[in-house]
Each structure stands twice: as C-alpha cells, then as structure tokens.
Protein backbone atom coordinates (compact mmCIF):
# COMPACT_ATOMS: atom_id res chain seq x y z
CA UNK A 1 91.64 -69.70 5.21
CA UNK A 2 91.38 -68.81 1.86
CA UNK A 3 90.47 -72.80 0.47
CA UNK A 4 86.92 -71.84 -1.20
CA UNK A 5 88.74 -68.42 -3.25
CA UNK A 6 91.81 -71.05 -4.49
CA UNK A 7 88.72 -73.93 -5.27
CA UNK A 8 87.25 -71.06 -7.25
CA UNK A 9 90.11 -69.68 -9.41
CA UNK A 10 91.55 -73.74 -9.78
CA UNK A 11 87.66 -74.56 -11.65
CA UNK A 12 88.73 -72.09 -14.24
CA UNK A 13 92.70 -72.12 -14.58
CA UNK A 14 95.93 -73.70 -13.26
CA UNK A 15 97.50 -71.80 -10.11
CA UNK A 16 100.48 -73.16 -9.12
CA UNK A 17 101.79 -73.61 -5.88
CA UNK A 18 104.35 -70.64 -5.96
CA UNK A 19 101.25 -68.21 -7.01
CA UNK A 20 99.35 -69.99 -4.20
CA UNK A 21 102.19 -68.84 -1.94
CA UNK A 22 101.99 -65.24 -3.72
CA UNK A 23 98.46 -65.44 -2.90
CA UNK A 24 98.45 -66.33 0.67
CA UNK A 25 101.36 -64.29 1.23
CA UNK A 26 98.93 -60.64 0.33
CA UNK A 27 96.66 -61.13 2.76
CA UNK A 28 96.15 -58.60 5.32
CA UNK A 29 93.71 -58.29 8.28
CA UNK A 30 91.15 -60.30 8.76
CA UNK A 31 87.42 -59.02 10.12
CA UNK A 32 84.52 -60.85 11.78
CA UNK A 33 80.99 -58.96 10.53
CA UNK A 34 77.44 -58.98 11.43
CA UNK A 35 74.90 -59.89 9.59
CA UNK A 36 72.68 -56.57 7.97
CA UNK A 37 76.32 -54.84 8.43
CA UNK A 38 77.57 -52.24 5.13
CA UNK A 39 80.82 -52.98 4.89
CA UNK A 40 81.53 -50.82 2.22
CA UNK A 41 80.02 -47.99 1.67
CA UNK A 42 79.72 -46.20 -1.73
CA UNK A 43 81.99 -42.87 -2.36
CA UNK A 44 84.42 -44.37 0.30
CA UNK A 45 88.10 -44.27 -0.69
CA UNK A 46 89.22 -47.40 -0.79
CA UNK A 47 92.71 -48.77 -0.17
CA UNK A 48 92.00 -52.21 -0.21
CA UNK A 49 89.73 -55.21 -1.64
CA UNK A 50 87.76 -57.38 0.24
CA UNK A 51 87.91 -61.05 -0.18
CA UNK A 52 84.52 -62.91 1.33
CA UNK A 53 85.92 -66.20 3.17
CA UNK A 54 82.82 -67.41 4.75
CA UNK A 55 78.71 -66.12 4.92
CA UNK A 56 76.86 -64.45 2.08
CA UNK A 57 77.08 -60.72 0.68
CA UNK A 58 75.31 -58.56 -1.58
CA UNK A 59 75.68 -55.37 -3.73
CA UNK A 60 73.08 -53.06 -3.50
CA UNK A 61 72.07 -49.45 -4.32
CA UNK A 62 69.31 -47.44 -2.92
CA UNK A 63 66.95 -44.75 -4.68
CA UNK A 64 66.51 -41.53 -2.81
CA UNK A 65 63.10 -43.00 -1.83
CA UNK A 66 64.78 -45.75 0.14
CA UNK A 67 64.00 -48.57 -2.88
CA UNK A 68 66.88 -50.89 -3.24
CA UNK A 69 68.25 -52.92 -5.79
CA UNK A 70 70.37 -55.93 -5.14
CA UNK A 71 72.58 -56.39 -8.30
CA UNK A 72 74.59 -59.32 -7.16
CA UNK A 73 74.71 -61.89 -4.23
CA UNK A 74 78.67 -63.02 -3.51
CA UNK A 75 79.42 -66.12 -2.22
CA UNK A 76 82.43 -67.54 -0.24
CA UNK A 77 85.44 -66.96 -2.13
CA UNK A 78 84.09 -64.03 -3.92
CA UNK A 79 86.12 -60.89 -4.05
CA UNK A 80 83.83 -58.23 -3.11
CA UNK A 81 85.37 -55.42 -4.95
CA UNK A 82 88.32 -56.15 -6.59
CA UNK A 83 87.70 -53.62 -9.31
CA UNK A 84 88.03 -50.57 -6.81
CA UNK A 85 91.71 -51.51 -6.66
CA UNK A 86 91.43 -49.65 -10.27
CA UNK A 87 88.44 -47.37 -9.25
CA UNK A 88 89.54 -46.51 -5.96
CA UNK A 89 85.99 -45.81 -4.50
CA UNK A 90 82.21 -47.47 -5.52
CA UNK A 91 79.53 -46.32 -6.82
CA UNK A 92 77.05 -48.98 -4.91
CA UNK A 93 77.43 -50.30 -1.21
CA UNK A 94 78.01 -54.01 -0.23
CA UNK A 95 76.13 -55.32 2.65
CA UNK A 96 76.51 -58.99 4.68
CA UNK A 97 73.53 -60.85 4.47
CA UNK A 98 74.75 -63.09 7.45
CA UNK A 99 77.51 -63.12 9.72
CA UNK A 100 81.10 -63.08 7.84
CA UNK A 101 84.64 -63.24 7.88
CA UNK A 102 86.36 -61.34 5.23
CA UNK A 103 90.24 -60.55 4.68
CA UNK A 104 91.54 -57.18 3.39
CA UNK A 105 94.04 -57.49 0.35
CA UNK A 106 96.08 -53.95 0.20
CA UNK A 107 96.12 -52.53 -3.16
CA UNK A 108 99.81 -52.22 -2.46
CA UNK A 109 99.77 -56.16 -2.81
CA UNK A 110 97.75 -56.01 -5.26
CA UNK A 111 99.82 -53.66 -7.21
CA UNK A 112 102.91 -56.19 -6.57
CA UNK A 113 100.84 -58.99 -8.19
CA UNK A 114 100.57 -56.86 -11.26
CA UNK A 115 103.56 -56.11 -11.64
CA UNK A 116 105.46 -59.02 -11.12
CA UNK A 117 103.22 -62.37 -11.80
CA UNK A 118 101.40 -61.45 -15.07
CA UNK A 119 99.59 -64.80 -14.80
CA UNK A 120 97.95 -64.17 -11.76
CA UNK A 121 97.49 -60.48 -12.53
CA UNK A 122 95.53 -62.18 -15.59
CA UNK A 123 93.19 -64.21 -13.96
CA UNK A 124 92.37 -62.00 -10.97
CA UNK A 125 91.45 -59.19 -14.31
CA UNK A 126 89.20 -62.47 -15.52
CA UNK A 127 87.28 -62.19 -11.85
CA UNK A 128 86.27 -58.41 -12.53
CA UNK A 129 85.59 -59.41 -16.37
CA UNK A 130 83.40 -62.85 -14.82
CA UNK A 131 81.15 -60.15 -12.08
CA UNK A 132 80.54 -57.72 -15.38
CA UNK A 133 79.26 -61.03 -16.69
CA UNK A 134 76.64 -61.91 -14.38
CA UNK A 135 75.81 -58.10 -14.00
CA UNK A 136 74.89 -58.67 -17.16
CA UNK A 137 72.61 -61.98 -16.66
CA UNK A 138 70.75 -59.98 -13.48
CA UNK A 139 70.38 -56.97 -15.82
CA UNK A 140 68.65 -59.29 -18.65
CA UNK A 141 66.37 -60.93 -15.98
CA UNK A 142 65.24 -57.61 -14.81
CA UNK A 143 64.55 -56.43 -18.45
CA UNK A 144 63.02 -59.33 -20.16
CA UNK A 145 62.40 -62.30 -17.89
CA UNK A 146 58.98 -62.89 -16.55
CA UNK A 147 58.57 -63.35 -12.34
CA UNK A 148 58.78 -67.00 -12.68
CA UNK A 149 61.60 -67.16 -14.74
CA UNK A 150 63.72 -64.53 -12.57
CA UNK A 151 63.83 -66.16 -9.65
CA UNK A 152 64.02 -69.44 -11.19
CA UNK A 153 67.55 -68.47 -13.00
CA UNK A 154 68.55 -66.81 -9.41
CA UNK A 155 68.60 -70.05 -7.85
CA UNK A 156 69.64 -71.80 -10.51
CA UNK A 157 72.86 -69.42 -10.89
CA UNK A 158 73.44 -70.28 -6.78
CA UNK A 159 73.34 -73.56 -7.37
CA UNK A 160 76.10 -73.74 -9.71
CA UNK A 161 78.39 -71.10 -7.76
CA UNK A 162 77.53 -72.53 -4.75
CA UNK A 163 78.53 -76.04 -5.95
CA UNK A 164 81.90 -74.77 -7.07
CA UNK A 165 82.95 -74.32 -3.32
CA UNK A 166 81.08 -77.18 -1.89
CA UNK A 167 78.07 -75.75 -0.25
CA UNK A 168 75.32 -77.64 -2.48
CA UNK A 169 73.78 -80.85 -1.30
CA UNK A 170 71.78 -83.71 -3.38
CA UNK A 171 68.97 -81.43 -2.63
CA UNK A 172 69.50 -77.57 -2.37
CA UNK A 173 71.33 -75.45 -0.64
CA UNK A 174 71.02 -72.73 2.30
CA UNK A 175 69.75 -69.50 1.55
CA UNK A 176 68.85 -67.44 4.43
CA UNK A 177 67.54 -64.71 1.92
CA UNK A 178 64.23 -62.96 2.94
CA UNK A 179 61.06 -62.71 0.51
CA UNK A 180 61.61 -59.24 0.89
CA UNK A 181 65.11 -59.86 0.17
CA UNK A 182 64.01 -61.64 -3.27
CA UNK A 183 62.24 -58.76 -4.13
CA UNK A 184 65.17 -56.70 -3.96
CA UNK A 185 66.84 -59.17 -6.18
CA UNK A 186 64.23 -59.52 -8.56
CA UNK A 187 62.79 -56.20 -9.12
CA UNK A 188 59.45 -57.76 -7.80
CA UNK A 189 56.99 -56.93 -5.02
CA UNK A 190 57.29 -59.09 -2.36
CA UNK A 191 53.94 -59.95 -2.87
CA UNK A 192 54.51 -60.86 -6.20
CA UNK A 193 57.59 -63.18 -5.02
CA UNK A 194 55.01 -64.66 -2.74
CA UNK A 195 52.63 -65.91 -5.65
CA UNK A 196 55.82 -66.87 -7.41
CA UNK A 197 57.30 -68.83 -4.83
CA UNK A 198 54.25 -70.43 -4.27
CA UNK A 199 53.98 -71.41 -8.24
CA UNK A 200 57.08 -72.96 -7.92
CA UNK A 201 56.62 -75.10 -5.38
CA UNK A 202 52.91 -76.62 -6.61
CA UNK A 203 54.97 -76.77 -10.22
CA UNK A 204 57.10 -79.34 -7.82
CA UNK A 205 60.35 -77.71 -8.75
CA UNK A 206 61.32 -75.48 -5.56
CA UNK A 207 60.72 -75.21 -2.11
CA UNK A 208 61.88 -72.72 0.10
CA UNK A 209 61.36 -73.82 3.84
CA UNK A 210 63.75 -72.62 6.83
CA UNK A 211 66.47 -70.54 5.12
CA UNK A 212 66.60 -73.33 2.99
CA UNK A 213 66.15 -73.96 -0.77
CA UNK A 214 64.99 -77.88 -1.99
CA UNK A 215 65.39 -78.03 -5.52
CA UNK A 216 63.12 -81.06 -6.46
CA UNK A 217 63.41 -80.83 -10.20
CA UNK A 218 66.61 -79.32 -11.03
CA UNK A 219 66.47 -80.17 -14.98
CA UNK A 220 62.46 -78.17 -15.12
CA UNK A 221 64.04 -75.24 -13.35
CA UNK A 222 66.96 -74.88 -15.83
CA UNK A 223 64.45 -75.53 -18.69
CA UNK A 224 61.71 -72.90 -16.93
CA UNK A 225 64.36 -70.22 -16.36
CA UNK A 226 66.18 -71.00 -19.85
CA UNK A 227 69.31 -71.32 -17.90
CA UNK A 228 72.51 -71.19 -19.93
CA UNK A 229 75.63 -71.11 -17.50
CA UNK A 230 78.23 -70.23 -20.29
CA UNK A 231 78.14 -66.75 -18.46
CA UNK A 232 79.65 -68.48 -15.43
CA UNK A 233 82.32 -69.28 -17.62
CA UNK A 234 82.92 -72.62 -16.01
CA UNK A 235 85.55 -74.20 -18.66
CA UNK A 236 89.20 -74.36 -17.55
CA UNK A 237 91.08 -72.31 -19.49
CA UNK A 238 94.94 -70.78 -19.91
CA UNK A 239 94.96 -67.12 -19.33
C-alpha cells in the first residue's frame, strides 16, 4: 500500500526493514476521494497527517476575490501535511486533482516515531525540510522566471518526482492538469499559458495532448527552464 512513499524515502536514505515495519505498522484509516474534493481545509484542527498513496494533489490558497494560487502539486507517496503534526492546523487548503486514496497517520503515531526511532524521526523532519525546498523553487519561478521558463521548470520538476515512483515513460508522463489549472500554478493568465504552451510545442520540446505531457526534447527544456534539481535533493544520504 504504501510501496511509492518507501521508493521515495529509500532514493534518499537507508530504511531498514524494522523501520519499514514501524512504518507500516502507523497507519490508520484509509479514504477513497474524488477528484475537485478539499480534503483539508485551512484553520481545521488537525489530528492527523495525510499520506497520498495514489492520484495527484495540490496546495492551494484563495484571495478574498476567489484568485487562487497553487503552491505545490504532491505526487504519490507525498505526505500532504506532515508539518501540521507540529502546527496542528494549516494555513492553506489541499485539494485532489483526481480521484485518490490517501491513509491517515495519527499524530499519536507520529509522536511514537519521535520518540523512539530517532532515525526515522530524522528523515520524516528531512520531508518537511525537502517541501520548504521546492516552496522555495515555485516562489523563485513566480518572482523572476519568465512564462516560458515557469512552466518549463514545472514539468521538468514532475518529471523527476514522478520518475522517482515510476510513473514516467520514455516519453512524458500523465498530467490531467487543466490550462486553467497551469495558470493557477504559474501565476499566469490562462491565456497567457495558452501562447506559452503553444511556444513550446512549435520550439519541439513539449506537447500537451489528452491529460498527457510528451516531452520531445528533455535536455532543451532543462536548458530553457535553467533546471537545477539539487533542490530535489536527490543524493542518498545518512541522516
């Protein structure tokens, strides 16, 4: 159940079997969603985190004028909001962007992993350090990075997180993400993701067709979006 989240914390350390077991052993009830379903809501007191096992998420918050920000996409295997297990509540909602199935960790377990397996207690603090990371990234794209480059580097990050758990081909990957949906990424108007999307694909990098990304020319979109994946912190390291 939980293969993609172990493939995902085994790219970047060593988890042995008995923290495997530890692992397995805090999960609590498991929940078919919907897609366009808020599973979390912001201000909520939480009791438990949310791992994603299968389908895409996002983060999102909304402006009193109904504008939204996304301000991450999460993937399978992607805790959703481990850091409320310290916050207790969020400030921003979370949202499926298809159907899901997620699993609820109590913060009780959570607490128990804390307490008595440092190591895992370690790299599970690494997962709330890696999101602040590619907060980071999204917040430098929206800032600095032209239209072209931003949603360039988007699919260029989901390629490489994607790969990590298997769901990247020779060619692309699925992305059932709307152009409005971009736009909410990407700080853009759709009509500007429209133009961009179409630049892309006469530049012979990109093409988005059925809920689909092709990536044609993976090496010209790293080199277009200047796409540096240290922030992904992909090395395997002892924590």
């Amino acid at each position: 159940m939980i293969e993609t989240h172990l493939a995902k914390l085994r790219a970047r350390d060593t988890i042995s079997p008995e923290e495997e077991a530890v692992i397995r052993a805090s999960l609590g009830e498991v929940r078919d969603l919907p897609a366009n379903h808020t599973c979390i809501r912001a201000g909520e007191r939480l009791y438990s985190s949310t791992l994603l096992l299968d389908g895409l998420m996002y983060r999102y918050k909304d402006l009193p004028g109904g504008e939204r920000q996304i301000t991450e996409l999460h993937v399978a295997g992607d805790f959703l909001d481990l850091h409320s297990f310290s916050l207790k509540q969020l400030d921003h909602n979370v949202m499926t962007l298809t159907p899901c199935r997620v699993v609820l960790v109590p913060h009780a377990r959570l607490t128990e992993i804390t307490e008595k397996h440092p190591h895992l207690a370690r790299v599970y603090w690494f997962l709330t350090a890696l999101d602040a990371a590619i907060h980071r990234e999204w917040e430098l794209s929206l800032g600095r990075r032209t239209a072209i480059q931003r949603i360039a580097h988007l699919i260029c990050e989901l390629q490489v997180r994607l790969g990590l758990i298997g769901e990247v081909d020779g060619t692309g990957f699925a992305l059932p993400l709307t152009q409005a949906g971009l736009s909410d990424c990407t700080g853009l108007t759709p009509v500007h993701v429209n133009r961009t999307l179409r630049e892309l694909r006469e530049r012979g990098l990109v093409e988005f067709r059925g809920r689909r990304v092709s990536i044609n020319d993976l090496a010209g979109l790293r080199s277009l979006a200047e796409f540096d994946d240290s922030y992904l912190y992909l090395r395997r390291e002892e924590r």
